[in-house]
C-alpha atoms as a PDB file:
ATOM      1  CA  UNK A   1     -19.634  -3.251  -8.054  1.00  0.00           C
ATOM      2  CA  UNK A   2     -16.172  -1.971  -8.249  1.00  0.00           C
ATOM      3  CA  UNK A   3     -14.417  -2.118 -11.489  1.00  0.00           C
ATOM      4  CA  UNK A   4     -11.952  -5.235 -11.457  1.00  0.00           C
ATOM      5  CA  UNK A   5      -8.741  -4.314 -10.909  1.00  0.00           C
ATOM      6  CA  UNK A   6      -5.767  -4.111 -13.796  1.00  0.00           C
ATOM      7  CA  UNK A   7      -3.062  -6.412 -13.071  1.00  0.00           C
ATOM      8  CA  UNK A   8       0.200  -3.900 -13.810  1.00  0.00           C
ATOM      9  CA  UNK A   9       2.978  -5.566 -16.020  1.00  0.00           C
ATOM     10  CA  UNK A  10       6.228  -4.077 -15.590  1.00  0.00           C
ATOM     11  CA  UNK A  11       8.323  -3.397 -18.493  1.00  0.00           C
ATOM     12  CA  UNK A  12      11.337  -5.576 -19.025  1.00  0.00           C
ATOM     13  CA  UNK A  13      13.771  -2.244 -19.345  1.00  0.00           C
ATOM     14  CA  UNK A  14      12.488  -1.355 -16.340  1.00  0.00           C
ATOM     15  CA  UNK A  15      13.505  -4.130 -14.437  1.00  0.00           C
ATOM     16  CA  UNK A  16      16.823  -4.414 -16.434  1.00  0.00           C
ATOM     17  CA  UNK A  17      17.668  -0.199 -15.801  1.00  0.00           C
ATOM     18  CA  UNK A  18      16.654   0.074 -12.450  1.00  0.00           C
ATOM     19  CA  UNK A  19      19.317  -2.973 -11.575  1.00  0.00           C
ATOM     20  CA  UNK A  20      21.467  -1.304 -14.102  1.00  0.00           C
ATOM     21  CA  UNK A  21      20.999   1.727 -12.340  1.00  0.00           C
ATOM     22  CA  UNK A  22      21.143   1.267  -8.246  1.00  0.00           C
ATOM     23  CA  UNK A  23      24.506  -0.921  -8.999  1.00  0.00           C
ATOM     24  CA  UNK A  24      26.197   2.379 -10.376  1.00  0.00           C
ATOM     25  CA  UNK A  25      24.711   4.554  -8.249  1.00  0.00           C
ATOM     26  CA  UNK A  26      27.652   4.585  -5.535  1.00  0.00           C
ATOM     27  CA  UNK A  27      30.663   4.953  -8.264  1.00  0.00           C
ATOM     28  CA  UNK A  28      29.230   6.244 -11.512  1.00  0.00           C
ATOM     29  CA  UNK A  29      25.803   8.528  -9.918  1.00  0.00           C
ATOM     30  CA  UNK A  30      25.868  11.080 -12.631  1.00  0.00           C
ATOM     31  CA  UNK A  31      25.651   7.569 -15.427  1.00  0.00           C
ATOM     32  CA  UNK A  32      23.478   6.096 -13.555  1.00  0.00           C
ATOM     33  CA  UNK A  33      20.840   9.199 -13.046  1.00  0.00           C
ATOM     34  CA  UNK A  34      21.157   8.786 -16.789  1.00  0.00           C
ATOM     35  CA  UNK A  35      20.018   5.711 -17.004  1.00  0.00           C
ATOM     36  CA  UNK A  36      17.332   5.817 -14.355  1.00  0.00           C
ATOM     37  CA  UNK A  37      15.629   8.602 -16.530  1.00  0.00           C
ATOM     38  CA  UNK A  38      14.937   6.195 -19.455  1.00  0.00           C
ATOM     39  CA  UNK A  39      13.146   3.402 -17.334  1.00  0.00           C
ATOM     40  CA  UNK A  40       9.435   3.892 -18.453  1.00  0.00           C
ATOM     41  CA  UNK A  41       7.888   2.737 -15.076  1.00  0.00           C
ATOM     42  CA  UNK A  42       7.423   4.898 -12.642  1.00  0.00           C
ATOM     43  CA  UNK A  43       7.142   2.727  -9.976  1.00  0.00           C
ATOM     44  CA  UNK A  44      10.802   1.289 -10.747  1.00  0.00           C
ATOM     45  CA  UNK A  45      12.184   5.305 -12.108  1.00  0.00           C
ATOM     46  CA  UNK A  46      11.621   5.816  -8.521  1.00  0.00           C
ATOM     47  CA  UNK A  47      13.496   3.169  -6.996  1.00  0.00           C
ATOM     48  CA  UNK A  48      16.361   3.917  -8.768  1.00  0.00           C
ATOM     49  CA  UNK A  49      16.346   7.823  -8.500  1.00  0.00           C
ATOM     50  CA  UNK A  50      15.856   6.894  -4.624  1.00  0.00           C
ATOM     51  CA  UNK A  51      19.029   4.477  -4.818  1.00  0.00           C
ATOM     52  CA  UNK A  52      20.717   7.260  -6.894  1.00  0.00           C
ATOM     53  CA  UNK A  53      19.374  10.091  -4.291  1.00  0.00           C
ATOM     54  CA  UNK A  54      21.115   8.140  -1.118  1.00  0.00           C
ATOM     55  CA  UNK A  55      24.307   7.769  -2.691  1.00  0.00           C
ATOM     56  CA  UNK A  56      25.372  10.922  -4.967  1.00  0.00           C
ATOM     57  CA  UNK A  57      26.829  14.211  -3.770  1.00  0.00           C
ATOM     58  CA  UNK A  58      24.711  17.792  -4.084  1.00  0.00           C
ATOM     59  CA  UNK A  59      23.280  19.084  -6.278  1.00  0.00           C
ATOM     60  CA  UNK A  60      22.655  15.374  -7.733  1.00  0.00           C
ATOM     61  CA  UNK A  61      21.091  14.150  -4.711  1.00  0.00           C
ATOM     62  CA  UNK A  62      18.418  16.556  -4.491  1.00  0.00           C
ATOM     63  CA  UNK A  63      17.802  16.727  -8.099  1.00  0.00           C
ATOM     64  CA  UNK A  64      17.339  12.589  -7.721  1.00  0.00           C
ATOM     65  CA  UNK A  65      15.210  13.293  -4.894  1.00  0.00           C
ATOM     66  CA  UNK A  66      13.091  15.347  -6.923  1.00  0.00           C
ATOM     67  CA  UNK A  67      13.199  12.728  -9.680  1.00  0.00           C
ATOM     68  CA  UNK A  68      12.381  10.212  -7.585  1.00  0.00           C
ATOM     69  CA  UNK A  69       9.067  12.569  -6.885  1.00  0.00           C
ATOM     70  CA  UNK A  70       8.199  12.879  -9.883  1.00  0.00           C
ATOM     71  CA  UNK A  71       8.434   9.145 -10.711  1.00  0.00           C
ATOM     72  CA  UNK A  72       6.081   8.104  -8.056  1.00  0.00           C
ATOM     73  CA  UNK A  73       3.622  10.516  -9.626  1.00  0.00           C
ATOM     74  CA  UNK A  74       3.742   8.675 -12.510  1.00  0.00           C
ATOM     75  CA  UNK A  75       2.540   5.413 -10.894  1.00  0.00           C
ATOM     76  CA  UNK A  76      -0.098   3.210 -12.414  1.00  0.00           C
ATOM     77  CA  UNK A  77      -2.525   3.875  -9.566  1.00  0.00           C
ATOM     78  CA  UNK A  78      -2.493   5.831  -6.348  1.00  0.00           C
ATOM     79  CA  UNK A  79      -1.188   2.851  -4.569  1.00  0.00           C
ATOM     80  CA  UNK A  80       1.785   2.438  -6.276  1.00  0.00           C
ATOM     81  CA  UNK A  81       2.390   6.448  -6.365  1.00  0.00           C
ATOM     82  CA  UNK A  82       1.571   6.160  -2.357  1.00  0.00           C
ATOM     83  CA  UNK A  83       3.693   2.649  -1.618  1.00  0.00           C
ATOM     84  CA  UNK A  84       6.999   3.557  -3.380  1.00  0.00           C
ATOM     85  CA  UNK A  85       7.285   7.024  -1.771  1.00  0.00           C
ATOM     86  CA  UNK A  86       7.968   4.808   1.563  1.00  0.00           C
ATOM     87  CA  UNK A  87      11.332   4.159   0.767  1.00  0.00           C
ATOM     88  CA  UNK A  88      12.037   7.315  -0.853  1.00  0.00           C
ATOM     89  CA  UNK A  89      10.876   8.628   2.715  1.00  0.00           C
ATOM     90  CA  UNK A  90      13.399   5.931   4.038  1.00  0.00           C
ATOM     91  CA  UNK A  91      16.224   7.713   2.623  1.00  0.00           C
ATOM     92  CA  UNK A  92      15.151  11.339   3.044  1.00  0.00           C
ATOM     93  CA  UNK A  93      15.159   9.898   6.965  1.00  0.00           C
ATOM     94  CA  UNK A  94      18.596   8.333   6.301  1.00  0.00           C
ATOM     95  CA  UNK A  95      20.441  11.272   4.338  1.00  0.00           C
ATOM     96  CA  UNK A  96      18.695  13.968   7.620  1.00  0.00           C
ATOM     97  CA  UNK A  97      16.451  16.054   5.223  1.00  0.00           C
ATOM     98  CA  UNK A  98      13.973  16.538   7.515  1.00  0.00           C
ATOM     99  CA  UNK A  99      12.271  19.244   5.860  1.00  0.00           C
ATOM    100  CA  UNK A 100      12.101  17.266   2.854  1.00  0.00           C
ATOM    101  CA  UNK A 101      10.863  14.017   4.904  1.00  0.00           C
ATOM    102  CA  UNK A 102       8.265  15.565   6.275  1.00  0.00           C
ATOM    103  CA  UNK A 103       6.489  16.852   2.699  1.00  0.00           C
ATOM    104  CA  UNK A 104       7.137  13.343   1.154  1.00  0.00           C
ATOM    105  CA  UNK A 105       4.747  11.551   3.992  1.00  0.00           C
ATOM    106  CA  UNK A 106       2.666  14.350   3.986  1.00  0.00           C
ATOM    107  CA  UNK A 107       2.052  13.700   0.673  1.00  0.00           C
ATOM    108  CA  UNK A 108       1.856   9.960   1.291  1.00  0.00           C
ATOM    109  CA  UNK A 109      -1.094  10.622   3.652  1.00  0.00           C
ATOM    110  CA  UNK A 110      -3.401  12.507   1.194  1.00  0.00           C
ATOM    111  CA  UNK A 111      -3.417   9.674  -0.767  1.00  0.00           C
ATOM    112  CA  UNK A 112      -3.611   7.143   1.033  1.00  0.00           C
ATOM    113  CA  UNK A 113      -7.676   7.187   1.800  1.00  0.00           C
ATOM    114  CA  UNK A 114      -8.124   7.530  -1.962  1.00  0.00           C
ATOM    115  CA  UNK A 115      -6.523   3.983  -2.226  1.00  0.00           C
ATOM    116  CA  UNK A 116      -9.098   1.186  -3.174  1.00  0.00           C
ATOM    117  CA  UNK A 117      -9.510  -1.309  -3.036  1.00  0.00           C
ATOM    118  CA  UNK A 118      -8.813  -1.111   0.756  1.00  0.00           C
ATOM    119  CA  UNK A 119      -6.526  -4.327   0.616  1.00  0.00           C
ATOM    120  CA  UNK A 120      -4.089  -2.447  -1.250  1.00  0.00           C
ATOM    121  CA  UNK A 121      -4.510   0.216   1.233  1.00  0.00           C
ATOM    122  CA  UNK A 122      -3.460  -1.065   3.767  1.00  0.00           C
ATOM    123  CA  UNK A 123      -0.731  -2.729   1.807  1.00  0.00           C
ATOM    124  CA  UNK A 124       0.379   1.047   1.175  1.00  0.00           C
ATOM    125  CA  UNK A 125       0.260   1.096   5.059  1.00  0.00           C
ATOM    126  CA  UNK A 126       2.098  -1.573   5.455  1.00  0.00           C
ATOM    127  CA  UNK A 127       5.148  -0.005   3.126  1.00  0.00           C
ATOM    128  CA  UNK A 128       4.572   3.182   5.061  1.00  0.00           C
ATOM    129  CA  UNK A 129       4.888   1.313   8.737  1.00  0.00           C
ATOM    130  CA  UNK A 130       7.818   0.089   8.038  1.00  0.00           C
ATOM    131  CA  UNK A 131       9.514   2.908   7.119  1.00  0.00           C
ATOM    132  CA  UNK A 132       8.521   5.436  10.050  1.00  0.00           C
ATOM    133  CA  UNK A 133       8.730   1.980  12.292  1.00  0.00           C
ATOM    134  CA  UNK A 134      12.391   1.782  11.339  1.00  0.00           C
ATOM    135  CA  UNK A 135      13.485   5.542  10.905  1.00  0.00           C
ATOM    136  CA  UNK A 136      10.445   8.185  11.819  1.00  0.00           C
ATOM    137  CA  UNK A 137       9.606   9.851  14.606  1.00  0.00           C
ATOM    138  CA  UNK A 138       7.242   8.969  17.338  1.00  0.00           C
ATOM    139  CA  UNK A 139       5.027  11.772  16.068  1.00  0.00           C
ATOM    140  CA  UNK A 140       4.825   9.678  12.423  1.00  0.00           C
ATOM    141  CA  UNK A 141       4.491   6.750  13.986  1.00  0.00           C
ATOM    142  CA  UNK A 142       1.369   7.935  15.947  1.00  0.00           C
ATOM    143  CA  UNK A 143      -0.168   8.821  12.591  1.00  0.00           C
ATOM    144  CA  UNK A 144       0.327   5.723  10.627  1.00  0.00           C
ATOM    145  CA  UNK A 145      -1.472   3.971  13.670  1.00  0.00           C
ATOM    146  CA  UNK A 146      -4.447   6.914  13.590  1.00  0.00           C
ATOM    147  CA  UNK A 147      -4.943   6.176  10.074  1.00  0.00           C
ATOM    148  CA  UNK A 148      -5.009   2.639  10.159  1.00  0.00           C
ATOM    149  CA  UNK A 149      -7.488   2.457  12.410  1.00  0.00           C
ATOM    150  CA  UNK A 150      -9.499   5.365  10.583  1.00  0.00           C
ATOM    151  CA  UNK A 151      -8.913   3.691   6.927  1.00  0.00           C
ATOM    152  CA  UNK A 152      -8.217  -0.167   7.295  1.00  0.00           C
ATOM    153  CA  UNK A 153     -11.430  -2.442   8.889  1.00  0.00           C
ATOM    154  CA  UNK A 154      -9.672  -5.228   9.686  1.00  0.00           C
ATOM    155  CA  UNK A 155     -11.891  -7.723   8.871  1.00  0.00           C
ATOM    156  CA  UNK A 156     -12.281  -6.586   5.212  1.00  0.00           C
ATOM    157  CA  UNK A 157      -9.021  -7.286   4.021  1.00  0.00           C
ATOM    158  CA  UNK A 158      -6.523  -9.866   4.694  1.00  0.00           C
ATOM    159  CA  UNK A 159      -4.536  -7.240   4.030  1.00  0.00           C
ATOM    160  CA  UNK A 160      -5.438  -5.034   7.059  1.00  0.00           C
ATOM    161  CA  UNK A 161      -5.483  -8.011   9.128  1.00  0.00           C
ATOM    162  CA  UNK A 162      -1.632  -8.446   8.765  1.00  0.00           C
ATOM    163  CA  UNK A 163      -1.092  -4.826   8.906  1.00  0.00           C
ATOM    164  CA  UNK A 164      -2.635  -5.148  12.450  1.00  0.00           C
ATOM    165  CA  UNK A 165      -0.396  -7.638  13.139  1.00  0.00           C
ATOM    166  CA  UNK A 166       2.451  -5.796  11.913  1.00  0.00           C
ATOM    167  CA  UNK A 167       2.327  -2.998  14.160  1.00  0.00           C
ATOM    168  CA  UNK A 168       0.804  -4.311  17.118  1.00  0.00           C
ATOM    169  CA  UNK A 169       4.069  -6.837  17.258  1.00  0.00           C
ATOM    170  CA  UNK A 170       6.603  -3.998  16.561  1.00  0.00           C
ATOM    171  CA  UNK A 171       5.316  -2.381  19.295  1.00  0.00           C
ATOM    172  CA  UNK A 172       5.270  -5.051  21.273  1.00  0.00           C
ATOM    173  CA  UNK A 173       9.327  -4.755  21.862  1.00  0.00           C
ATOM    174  CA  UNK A 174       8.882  -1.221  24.190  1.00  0.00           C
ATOM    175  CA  UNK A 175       5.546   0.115  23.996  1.00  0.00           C
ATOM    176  CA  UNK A 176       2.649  -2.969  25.286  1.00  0.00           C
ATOM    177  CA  UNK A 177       0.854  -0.053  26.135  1.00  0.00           C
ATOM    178  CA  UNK A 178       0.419   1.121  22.935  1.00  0.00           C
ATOM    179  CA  UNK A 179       0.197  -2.218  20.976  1.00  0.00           C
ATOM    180  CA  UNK A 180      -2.877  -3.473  23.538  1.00  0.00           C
ATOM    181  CA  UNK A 181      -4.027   0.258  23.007  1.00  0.00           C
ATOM    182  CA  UNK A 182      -4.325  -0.143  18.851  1.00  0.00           C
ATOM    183  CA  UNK A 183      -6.039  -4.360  20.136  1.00  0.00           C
ATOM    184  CA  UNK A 184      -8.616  -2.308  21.842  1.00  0.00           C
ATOM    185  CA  UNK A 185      -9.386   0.338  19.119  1.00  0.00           C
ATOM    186  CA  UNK A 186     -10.004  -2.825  16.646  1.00  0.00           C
ATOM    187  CA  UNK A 187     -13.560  -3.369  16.307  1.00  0.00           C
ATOM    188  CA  UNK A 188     -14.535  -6.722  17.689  1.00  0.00           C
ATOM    189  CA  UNK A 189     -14.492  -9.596  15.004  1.00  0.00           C
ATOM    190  CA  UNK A 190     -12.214 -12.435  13.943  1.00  0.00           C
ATOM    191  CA  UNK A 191      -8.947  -9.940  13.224  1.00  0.00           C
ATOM    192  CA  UNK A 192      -9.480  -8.734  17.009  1.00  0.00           C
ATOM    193  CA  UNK A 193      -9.744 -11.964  18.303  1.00  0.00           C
ATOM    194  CA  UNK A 194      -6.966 -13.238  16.041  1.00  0.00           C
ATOM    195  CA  UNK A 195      -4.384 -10.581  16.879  1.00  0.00           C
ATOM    196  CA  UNK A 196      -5.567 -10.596  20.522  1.00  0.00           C
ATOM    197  CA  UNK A 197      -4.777 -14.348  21.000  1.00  0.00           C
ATOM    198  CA  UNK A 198      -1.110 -13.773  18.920  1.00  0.00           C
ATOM    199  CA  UNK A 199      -0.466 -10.951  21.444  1.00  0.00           C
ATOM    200  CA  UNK A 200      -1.030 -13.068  24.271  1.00  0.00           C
ATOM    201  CA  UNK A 201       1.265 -16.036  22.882  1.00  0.00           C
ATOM    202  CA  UNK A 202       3.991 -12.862  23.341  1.00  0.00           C
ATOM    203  CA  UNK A 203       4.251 -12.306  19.611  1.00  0.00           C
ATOM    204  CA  UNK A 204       6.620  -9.405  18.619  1.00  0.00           C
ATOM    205  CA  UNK A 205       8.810  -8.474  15.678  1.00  0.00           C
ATOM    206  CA  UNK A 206      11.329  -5.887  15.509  1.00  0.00           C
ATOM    207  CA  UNK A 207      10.967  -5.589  11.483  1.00  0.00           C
END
């Protein structure tokens, strides 16, 4: 039996500095890298070095970047380290770092089979869909939808049963080809059936 899970309590300064934090990031970056150093959570240091990251000049933006790094490594668990590097990967998209892009999902993918249990796997998915959905490149894309299928049974997890979803509606929009082509890797069960029948009612979601 797997041991039960530990339900993570952020910190209340954490909450409070990481606000604090991304609302200065645009005027005051250098006060509020400051302040983002002193949250205690790394799931929330990283948000706000991210925030901080987008917004400052050089050198602060890479040394937020870095920061921001660091922070998820701190995480409570290898799916919070894993999920909040998707928006970090967001804005290394957005600010055209592609070198630096390309190491944080590469690190995103070594953890993300080490993930359990798998629900929060393929919630980790989920955070990392999104981002290459909205920003990556077809070649990212392509692996998010190799690894799902390789990582996420979806009928195991109500979890992987939306992250099925997910996909197969955003690509839906301009590639049916490839959405019925992730319907047919499924293995047959209730999530197949269920996705199969919301793909034929012309389900599709460009978020």
């Amino acid at each position: 039996m797997l041991p039960e899970k530990k339900l993570f309590r952020p910190r209340r300064e954490s909450m409070i500095n990481r606000g604090v934090a991304c609302s200065l990031a645009p005027t005051q970056p250098e006060r509020a890298f400051a302040i983002a150093a002193t949250i205690p959570d790394g799931w929330y240091r990283c948000q706000a070095m991210t925030a901080i990251a987008r917004a400052a000049p050089e050198p602060l933006s890479e040394k937020a970047f870095a920061a921001a790094r660091a922070a998820a490594a701190a995480g409570e668990d290898t799916y919070q380290q894993a999920a909040v590097l998707a928006g970090t990967l967001y804005s290394a998209i957005e600010c055209r770092r592609p070198a630096l892009a390309t190491a944080i999902f590469h690190d995103i993918l070594k953890m993300v089979p080490n993930i359990e249990p798998m629900g929060s796997r393929a919630a980790a998915l989920s955070w990392l869909w999104t981002t290459v959905h909205r920003a990556g490149t077809p070649d990212m894309r392509q692996t998010v939808i190799d690894l799902t299928v390789a990582h996420c049974h979806p009928d195991r997890s109500w979890r992987a049963v939306r992250l099925y979803r997910q996909i197969v509606a955003n690509l839906a929009w301009d590639r049916p080809d490839a959405a019925e082509k992730l319907i047919a890797a499924m293995p047959h069960g209730k999530a197949r059936a269920r996705v199969t029948r919301r793909r034929a009612e012309g389900e599709k979601s460009r978020n």
